[in-house]
C-alpha atoms as a PDB file:
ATOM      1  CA  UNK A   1     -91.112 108.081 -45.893  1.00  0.00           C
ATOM      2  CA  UNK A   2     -94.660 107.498 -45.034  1.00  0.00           C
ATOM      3  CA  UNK A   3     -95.419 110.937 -44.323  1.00  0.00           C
ATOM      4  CA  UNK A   4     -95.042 111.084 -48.077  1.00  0.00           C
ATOM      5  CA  UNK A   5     -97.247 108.722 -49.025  1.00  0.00           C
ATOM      6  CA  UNK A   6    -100.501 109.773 -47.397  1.00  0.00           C
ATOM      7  CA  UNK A   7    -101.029 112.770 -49.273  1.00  0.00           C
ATOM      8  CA  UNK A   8     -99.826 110.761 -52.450  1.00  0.00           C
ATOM      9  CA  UNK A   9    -102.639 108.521 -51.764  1.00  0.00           C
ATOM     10  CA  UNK A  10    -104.724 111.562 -51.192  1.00  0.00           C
ATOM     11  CA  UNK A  11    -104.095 112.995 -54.478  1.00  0.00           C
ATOM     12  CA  UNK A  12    -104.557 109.590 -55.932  1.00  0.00           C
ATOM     13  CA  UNK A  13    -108.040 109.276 -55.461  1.00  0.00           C
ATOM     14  CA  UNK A  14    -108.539 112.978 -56.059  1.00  0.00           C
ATOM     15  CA  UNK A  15    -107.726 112.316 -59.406  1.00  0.00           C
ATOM     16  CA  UNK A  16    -109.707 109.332 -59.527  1.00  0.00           C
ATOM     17  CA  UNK A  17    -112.337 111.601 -58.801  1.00  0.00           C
ATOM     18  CA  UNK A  18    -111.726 114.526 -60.917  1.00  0.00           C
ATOM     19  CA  UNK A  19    -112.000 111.628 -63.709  1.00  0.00           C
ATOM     20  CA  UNK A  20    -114.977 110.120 -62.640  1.00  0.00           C
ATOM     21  CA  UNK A  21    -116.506 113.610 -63.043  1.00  0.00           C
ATOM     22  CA  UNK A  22    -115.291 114.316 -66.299  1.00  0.00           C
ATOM     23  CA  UNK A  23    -116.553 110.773 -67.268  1.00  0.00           C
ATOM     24  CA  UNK A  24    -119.947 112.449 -66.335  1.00  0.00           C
ATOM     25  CA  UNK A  25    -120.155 115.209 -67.381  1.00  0.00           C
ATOM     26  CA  UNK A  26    -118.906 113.982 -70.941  1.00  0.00           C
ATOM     27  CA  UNK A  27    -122.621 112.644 -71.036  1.00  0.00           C
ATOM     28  CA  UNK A  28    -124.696 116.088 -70.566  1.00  0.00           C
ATOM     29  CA  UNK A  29    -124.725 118.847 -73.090  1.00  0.00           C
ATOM     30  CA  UNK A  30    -122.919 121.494 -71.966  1.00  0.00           C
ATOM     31  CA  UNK A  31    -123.156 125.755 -72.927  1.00  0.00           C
ATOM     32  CA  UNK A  32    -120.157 127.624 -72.830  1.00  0.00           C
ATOM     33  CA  UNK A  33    -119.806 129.696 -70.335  1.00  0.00           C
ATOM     34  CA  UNK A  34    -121.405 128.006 -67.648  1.00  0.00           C
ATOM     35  CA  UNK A  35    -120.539 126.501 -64.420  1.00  0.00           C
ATOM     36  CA  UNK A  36    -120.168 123.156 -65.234  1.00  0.00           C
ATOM     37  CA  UNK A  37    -118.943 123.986 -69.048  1.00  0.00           C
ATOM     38  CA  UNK A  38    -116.075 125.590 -66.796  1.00  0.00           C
ATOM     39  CA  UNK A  39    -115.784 122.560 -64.226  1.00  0.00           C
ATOM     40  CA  UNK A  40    -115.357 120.253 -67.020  1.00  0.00           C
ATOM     41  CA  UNK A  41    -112.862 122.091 -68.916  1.00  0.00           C
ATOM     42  CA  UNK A  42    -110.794 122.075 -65.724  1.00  0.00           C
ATOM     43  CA  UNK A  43    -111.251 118.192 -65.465  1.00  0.00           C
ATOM     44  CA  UNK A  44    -110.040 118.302 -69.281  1.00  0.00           C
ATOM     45  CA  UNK A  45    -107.125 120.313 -68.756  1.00  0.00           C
ATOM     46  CA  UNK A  46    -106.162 117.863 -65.029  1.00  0.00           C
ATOM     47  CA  UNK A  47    -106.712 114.619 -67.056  1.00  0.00           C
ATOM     48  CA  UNK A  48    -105.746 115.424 -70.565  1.00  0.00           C
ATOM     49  CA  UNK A  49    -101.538 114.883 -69.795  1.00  0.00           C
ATOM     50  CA  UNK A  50    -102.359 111.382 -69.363  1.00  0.00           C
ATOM     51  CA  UNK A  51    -104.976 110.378 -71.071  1.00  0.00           C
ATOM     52  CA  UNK A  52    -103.327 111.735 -74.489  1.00  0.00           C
ATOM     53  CA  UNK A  53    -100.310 109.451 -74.480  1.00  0.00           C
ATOM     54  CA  UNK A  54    -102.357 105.931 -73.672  1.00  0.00           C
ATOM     55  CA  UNK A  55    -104.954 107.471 -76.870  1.00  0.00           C
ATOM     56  CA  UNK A  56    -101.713 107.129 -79.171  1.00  0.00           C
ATOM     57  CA  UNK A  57    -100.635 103.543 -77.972  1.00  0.00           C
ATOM     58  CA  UNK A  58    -104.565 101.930 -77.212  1.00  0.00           C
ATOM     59  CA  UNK A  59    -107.001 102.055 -80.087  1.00  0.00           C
ATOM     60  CA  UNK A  60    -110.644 103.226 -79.350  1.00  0.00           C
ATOM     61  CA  UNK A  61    -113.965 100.483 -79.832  1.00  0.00           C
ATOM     62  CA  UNK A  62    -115.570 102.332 -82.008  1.00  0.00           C
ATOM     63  CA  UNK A  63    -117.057 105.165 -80.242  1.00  0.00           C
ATOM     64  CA  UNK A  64    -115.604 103.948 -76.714  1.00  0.00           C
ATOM     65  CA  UNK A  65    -112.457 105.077 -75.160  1.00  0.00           C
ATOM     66  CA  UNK A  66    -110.938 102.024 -73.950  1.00  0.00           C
ATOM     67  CA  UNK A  67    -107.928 104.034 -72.810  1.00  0.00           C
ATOM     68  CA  UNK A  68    -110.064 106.137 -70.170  1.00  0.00           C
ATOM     69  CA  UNK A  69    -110.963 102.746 -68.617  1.00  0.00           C
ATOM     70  CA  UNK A  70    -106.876 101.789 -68.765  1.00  0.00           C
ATOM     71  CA  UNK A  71    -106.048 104.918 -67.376  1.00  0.00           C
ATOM     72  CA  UNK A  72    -108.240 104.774 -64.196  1.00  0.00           C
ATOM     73  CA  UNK A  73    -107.743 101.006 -63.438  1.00  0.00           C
ATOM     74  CA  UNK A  74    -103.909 102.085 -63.207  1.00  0.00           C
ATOM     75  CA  UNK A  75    -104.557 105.122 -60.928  1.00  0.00           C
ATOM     76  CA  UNK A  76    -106.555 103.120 -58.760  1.00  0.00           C
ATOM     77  CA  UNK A  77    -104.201 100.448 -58.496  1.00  0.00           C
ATOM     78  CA  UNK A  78    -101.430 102.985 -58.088  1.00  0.00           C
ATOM     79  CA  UNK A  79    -103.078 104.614 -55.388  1.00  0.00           C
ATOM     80  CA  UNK A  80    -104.240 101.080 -53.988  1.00  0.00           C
ATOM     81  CA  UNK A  81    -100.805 100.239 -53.662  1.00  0.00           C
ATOM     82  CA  UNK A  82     -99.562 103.075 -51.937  1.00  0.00           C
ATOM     83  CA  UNK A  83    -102.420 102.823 -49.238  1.00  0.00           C
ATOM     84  CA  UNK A  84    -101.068  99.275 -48.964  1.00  0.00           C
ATOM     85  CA  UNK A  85     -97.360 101.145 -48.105  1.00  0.00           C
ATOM     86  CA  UNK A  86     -98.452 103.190 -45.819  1.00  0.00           C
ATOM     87  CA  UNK A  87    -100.876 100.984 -43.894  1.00  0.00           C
ATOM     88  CA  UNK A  88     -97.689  98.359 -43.551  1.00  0.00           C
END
């Protein structure tokens, strides 16, 4: 069983990550076509599946995204958790 949950936790925080860079890179102009036009379409397309459901139920602040901040608070503590599996 914990064999499984390393690379769960693994892929946990590599999607906390991948998030944290699309958070970034949502701040920058980008051209299409370039590299990191291309990285953060990737991060759009790895993030999207979950952020589009909590957008339906959580209302935005005006121009904030309160369900990006909802999102990662749960993957962390999801991942947090199963750290705290495997180390007991």
């Amino acid at each position: 069983m914990f064999w499984l949950l390393r690379p769960l936790y693994t892929l946990g925080m590599l999607y906390l990550v991948v998030m944290a860079l699309r958070a970034v890179l949502s701040f920058f102009p980008l051209s299409p076509g370039t590299t990191s036009a291309k990285i953060f379409h990737w991060s759009f397309v790895v993030t999207e599946p979950l952020l589009a459901p909590l957008r339906k139920v959580v209302p935005a602040l005006g121009t904030i995204d309160i369900s990006y901040f909802i999102a990662f608070i749960g993957v962390y503590l999801v991942t947090v958790y199963v750290l705290a599996l495997v180390v007991l």
